[in-house]
Every structure is written in structure tokens, then in C-alpha cells.
Protein backbone atom coordinates (compact mmCIF):
# COMPACT_ATOMS: atom_id res chain seq x y z
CA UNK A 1 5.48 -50.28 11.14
CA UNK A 2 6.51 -49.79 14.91
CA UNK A 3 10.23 -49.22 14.83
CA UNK A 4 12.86 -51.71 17.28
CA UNK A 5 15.79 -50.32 18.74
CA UNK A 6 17.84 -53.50 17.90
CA UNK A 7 19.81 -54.04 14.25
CA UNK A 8 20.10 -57.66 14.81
CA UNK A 9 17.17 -60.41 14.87
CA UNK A 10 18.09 -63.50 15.92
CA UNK A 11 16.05 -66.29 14.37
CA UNK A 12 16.70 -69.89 15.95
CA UNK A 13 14.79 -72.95 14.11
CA UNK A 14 15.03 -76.51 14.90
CA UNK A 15 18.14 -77.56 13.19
CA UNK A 16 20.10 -74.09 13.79
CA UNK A 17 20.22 -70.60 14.49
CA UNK A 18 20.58 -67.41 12.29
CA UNK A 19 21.04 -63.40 12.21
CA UNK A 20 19.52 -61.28 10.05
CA UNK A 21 20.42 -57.88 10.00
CA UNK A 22 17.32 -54.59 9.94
CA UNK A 23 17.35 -54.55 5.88
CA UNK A 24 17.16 -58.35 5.85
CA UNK A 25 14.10 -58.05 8.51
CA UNK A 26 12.52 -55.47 5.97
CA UNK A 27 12.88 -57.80 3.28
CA UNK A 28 11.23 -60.52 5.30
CA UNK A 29 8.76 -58.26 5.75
CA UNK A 30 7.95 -57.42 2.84
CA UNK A 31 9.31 -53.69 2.33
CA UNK A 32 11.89 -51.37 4.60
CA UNK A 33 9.70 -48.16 5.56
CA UNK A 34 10.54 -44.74 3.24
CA UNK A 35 12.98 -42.28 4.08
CA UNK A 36 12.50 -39.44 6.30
CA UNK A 37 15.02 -36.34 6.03
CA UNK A 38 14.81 -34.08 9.33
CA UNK A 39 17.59 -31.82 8.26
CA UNK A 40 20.29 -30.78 5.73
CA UNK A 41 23.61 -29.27 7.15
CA UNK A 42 24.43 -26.64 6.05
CA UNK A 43 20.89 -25.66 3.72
CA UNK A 44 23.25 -23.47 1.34
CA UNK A 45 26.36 -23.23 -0.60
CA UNK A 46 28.10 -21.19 -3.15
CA UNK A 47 27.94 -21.82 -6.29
CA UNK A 48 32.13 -21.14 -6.79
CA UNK A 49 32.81 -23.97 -4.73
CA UNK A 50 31.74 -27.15 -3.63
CA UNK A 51 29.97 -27.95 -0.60
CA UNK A 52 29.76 -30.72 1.44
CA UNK A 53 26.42 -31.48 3.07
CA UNK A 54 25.24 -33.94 5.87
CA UNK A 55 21.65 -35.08 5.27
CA UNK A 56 20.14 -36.10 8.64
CA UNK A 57 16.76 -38.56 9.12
CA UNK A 58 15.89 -42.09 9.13
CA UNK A 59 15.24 -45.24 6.65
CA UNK A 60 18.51 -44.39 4.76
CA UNK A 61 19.70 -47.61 2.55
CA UNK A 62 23.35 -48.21 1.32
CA UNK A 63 23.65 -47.21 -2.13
CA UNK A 64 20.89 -43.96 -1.59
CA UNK A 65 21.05 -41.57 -4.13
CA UNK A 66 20.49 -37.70 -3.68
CA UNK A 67 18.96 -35.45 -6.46
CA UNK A 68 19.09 -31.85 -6.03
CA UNK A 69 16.25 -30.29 -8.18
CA UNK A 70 15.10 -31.87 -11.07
CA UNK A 71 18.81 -32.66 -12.82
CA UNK A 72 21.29 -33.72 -10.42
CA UNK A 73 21.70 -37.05 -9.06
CA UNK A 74 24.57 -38.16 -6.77
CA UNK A 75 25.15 -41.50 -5.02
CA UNK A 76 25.72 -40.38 -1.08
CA UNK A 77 27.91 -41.60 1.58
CA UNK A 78 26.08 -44.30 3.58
CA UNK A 79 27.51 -43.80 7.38
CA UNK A 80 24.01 -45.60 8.69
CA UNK A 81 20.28 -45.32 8.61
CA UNK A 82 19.74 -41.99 9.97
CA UNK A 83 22.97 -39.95 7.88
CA UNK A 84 23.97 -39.66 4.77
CA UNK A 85 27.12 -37.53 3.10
CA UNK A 86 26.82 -35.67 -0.24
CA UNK A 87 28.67 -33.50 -2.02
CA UNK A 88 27.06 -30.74 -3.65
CA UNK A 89 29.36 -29.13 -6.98
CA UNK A 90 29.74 -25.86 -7.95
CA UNK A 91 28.24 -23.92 -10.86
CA UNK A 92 25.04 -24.81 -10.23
CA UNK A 93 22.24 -21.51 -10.92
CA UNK A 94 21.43 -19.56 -7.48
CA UNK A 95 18.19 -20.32 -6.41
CA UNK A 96 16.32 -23.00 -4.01
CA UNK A 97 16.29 -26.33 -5.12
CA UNK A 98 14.47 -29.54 -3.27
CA UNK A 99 16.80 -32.14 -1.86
CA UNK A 100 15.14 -35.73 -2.54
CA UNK A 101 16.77 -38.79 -0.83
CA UNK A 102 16.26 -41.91 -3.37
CA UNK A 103 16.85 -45.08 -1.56
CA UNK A 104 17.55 -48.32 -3.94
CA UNK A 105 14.09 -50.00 -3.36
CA UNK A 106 12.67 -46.69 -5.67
CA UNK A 107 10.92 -44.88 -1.98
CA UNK A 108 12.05 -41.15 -1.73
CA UNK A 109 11.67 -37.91 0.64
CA UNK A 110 11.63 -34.89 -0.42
CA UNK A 111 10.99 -31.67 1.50
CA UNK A 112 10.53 -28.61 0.07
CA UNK A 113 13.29 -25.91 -0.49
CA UNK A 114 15.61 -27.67 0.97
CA UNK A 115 18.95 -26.27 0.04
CA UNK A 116 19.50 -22.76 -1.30
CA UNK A 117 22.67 -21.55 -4.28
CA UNK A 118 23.63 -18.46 -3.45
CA UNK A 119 26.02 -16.63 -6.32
CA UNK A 120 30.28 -16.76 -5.14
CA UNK A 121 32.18 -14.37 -4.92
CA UNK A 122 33.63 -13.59 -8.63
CA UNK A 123 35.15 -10.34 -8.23
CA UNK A 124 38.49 -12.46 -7.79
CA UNK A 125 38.43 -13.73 -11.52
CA UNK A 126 37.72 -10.28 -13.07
CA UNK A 127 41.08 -7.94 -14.22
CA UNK A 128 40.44 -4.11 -14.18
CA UNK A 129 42.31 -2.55 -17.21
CA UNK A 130 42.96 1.58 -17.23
CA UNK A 131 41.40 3.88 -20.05
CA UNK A 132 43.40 6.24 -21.35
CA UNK A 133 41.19 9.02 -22.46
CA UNK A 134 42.87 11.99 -24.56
């Protein structure tokens, strides 16, 4: 499907005239295209704090959701078709997870390793006691 730069459509019949914005034209259509995610800023976070993450790409829908592995799912910020806000909580396990952007008609993108958990910093929660040794 060839992509227009224009949001709007304006349809004019006989008896009046009509806009229709680009998901309207995709239902028309007969299905919006699938999302595409080009980045993720930033692609890690600590797993002591939250982190709030800007997914960046096209074919974004209101309502998207964003799963992070297998487990998580989130509904993101909708700013417009090409970005998307999420925010990813802490205590989740270090490791690599794949970020997959669900849109509400059921299409996804998902690109591999996407966003990385990297262990805090929990020296700050752990007391040091003295040992008396006789």
C-alpha cells in the first residue's frame, strides 16, 4: 500500500461532502498497514527504577499496546502514527527482552532484543553491621 502524505481525504458525492480521517481511509480500505518500530529510546533501563521509553516507527493506532517479553503488556501513549510513550517498571529480571508493538486491529512488530534490564544499583538498601570477635 503506497503511503500519502495527507491525514485528511476529502470525499465529495452528489448531495454533500465529507472527511475522513487516515484510520477511516484504512477502514475503507479494508485494513490499516502493520506497525513498523525503527527505534526504542533509550534500549535499557534499570531494573530499581522505572524507565520511560519513546518507541519510534510508523502504523501506530490509538489504543496500541506494548509487551515487553512474553509477560508484560502496557497500553502506550498515542502522540501519532509514528511515536508512541511507554513506561517500562522496575523489578523486572536483567536480561534482553523483545519489545512488540500490538496495535488494536491484532497486527504487531516485533524486533529482536529490543530493550535490555540491566541490575540497579542495591548497595543503597543493604546496612553493614560490625563483628565483634573475642
Amino acid at each position: 500500500m503506497k503511503r500519502v502524505d495527507s491525514h485528511t481525504l476529502d470525499i465529495t458525492t452528489k448531495a454533500s461532502s465529507a472527511s475522513i480521517d487516515l484510520f477511516g481511509l484504512y477502514a475503507l480500505m479494508g485494513s490499516a498497514p502493520p506497525p513498523i518500530i525503527s527505534s526504542i529510546t533509550p534500549a535499557f533501563g534499570n531494573n530499581t527504577e522505572t524507565t520511560s521509553v519513546v518507541i519510534a516507527g510508523d502504523n501506530f493506532q490509538p489504543g496500541a499496546q506494548v509487551r515487553l517479553g512474553d509477560v508484560m503488556t502496557w497500553t502506550a501513549t498515542y502522540i501519532n502514527e509514528q511515536t508512541l510513550l511507554v513506561s517500562i517498571p522496575a523489578s523486572l529480571l536483567p536480561g534482553t527482552y523483545n519489545v512488540t508493538v500490538i496495535n488494536p486491529d491484532g497486527q504487531e512488530a516485533t524486533p529482536p532484543g529490543t530493550f535490555t534490564v540491566n541490575p540497579g544499583n542495591t548497595n543503597s538498601h543493604k546496612i553493614y553491621l560490625p563483628i565483634l570477635l573475642r
